[in-house]
N, C-alpha and C. Protein backbone atom coordinates (compact mmCIF):
# COMPACT_ATOMS: atom_id res chain seq x y z
N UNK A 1 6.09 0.41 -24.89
CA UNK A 1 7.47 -0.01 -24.97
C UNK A 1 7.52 -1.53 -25.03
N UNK A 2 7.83 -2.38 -25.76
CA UNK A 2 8.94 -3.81 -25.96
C UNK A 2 9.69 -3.70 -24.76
N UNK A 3 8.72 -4.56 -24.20
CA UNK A 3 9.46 -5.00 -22.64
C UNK A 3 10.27 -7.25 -23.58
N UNK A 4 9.86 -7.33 -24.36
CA UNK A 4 10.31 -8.74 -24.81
C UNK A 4 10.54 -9.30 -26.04
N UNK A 5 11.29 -8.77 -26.24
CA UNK A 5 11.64 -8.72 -27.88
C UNK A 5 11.13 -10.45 -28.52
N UNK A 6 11.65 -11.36 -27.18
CA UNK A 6 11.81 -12.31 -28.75
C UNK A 6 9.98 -12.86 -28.68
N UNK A 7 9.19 -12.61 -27.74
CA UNK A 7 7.74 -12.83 -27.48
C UNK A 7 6.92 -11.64 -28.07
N UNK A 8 7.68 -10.65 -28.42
CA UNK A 8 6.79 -9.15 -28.59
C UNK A 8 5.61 -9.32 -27.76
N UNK A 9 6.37 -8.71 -26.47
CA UNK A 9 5.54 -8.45 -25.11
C UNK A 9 5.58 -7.09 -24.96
N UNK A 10 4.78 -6.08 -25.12
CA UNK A 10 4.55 -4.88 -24.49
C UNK A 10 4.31 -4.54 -22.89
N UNK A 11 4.61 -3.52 -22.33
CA UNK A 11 4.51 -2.84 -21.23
C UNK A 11 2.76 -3.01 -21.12
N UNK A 12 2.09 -2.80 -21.86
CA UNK A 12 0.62 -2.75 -22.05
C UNK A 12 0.37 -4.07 -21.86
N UNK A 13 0.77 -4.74 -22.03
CA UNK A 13 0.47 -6.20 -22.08
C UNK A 13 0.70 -6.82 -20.56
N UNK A 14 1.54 -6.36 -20.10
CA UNK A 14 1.80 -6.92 -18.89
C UNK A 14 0.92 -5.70 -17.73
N UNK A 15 0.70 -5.03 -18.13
CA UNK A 15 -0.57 -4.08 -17.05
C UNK A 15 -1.79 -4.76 -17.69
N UNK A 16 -2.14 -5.13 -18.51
CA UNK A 16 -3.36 -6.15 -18.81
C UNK A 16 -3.29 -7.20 -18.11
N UNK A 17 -2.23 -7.80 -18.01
CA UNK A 17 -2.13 -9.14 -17.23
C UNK A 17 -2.63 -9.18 -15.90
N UNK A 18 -1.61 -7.97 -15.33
CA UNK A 18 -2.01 -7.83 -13.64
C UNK A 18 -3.36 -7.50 -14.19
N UNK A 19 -3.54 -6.69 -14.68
CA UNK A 19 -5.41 -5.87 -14.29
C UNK A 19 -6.00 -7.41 -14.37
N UNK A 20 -5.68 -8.46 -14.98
CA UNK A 20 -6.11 -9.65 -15.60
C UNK A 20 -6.53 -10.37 -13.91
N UNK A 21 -5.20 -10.03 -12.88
CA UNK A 21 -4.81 -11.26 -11.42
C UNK A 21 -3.67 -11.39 -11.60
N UNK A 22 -2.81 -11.63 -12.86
CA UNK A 22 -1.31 -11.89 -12.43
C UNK A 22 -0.72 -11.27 -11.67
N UNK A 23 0.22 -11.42 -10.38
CA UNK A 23 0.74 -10.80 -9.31
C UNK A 23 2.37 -11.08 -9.31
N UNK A 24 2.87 -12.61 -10.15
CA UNK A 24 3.51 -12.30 -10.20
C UNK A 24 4.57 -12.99 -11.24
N UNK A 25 6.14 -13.07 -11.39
CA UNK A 25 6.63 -13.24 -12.64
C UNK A 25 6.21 -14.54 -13.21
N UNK A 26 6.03 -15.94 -12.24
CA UNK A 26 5.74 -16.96 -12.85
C UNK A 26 3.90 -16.59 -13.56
N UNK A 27 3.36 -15.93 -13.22
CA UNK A 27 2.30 -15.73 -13.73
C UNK A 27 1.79 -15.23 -14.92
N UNK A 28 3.12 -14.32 -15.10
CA UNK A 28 3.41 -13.81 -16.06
C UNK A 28 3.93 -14.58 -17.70
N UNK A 29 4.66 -15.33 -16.41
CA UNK A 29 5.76 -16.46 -17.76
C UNK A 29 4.53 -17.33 -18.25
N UNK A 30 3.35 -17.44 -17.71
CA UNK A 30 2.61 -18.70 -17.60
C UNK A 30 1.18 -18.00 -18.83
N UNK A 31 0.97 -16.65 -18.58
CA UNK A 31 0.02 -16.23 -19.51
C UNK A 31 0.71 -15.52 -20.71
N UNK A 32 1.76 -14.78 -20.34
CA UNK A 32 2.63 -14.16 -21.78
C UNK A 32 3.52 -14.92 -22.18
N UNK A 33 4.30 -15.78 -21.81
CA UNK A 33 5.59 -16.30 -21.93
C UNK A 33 6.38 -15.23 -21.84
N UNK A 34 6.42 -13.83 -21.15
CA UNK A 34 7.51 -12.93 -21.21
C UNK A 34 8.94 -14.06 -20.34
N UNK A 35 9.97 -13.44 -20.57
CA UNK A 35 11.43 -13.94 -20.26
C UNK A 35 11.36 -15.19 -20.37
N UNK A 36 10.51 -16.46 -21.39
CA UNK A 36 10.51 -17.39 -21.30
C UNK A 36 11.84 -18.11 -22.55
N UNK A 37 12.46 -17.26 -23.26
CA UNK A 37 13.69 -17.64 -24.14
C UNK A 37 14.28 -17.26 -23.88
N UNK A 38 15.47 -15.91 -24.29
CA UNK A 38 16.56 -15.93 -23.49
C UNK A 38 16.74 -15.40 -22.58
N UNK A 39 15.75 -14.48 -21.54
CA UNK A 39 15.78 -14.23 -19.99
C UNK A 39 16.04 -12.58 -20.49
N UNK A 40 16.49 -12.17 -21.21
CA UNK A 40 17.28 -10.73 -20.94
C UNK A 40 16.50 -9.68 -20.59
N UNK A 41 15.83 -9.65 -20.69
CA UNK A 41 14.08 -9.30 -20.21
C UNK A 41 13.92 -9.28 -18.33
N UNK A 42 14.24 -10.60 -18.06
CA UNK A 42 13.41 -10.37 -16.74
C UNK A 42 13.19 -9.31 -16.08
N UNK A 43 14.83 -8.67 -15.99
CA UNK A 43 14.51 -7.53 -14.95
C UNK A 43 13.71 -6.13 -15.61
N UNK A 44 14.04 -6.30 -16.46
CA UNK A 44 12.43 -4.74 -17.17
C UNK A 44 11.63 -5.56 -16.90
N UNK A 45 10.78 -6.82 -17.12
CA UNK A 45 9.67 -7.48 -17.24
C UNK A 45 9.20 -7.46 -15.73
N UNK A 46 10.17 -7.82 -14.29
CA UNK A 46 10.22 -7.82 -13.17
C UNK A 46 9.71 -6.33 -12.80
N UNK A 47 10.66 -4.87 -13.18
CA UNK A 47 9.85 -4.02 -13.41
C UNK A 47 8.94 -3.01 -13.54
N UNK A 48 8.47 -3.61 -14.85
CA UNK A 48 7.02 -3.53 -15.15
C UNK A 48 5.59 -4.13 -14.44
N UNK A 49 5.88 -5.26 -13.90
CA UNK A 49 5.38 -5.83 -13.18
C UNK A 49 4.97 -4.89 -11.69
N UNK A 50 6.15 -4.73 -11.00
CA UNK A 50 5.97 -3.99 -9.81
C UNK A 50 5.45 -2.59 -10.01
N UNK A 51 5.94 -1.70 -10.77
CA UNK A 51 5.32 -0.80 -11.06
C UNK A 51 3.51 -0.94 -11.33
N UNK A 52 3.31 -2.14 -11.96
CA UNK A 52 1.66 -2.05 -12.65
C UNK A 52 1.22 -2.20 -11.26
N UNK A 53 1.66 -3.49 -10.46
CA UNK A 53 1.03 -3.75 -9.60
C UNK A 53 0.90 -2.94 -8.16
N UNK A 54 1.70 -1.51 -8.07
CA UNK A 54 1.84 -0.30 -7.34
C UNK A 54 1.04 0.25 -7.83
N UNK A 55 0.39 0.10 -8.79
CA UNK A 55 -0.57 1.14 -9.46
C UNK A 55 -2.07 0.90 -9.16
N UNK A 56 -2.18 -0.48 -9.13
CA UNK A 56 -3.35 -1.41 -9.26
C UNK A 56 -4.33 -1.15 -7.97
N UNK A 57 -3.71 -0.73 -6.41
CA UNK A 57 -4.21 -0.44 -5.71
C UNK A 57 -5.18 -2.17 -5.39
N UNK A 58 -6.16 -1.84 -4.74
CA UNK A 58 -6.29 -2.99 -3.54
C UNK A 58 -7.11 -4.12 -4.91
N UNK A 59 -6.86 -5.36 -5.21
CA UNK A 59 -7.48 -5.74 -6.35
C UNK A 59 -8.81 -5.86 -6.29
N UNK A 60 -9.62 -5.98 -5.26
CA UNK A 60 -11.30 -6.31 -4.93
C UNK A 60 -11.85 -6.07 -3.82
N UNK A 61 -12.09 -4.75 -3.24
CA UNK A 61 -12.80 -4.91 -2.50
C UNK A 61 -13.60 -5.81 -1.97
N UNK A 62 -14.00 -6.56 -0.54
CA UNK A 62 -14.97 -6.89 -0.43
C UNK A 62 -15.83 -6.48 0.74
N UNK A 63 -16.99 -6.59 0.19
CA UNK A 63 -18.26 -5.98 0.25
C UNK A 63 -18.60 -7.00 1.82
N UNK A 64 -19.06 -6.03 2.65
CA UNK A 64 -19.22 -6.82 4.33
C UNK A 64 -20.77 -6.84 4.07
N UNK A 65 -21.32 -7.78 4.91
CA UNK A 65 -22.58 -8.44 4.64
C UNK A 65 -23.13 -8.67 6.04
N UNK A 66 -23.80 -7.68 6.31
CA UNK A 66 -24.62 -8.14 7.60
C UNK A 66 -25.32 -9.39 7.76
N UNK A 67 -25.17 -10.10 8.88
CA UNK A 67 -26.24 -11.06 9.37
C UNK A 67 -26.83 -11.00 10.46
N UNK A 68 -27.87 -11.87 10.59
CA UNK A 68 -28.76 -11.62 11.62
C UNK A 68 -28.25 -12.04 13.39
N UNK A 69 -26.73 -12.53 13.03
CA UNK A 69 -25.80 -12.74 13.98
C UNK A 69 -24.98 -11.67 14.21
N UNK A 70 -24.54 -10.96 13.19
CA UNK A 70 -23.91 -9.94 13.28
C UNK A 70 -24.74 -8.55 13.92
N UNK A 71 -25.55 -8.71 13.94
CA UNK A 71 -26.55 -7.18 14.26
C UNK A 71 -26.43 -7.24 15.72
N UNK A 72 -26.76 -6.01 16.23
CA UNK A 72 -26.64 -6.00 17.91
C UNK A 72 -28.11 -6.34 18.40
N UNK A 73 -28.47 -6.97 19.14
CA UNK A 73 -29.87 -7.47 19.74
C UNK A 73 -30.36 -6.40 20.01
């Protein structure tokens, strides 16, 4: 779906973004230019956004790393 007519921004495009790190609209405005001309957009673009990023689940695990401080004597 044409979430931005005058940028031809897709729905796909903005779940690429988040999958990308974008989290949020300025991030958005900053790698797509979505709602960056006449705004009418934001709130589908806003969204799309929340929806991707409900989807996206935790962005990176990280991985715990024993040390030789951490171990029990």
């Amino acid at each position: 779906m044409i979430v931005c007519v005058c940028n031809a921004i897709t729905e796909r495009d903005i779940d690429e973004a988040v999958a990308d790190g974008a989290t949020s609209m300025q991030a958005l405005q900053d790698s797509l230019r979505v709602s960056s001309q006449c705004g009418s957009c934001s709130g589908c673009a806003e969204a799309c956004l929340e929806r991707a990023l409900s989807e996206r689940g935790p962005a990176r695990p990280l991985p715990l790393v024993a040390t030789s401080e951490s171990l029990p004597a």
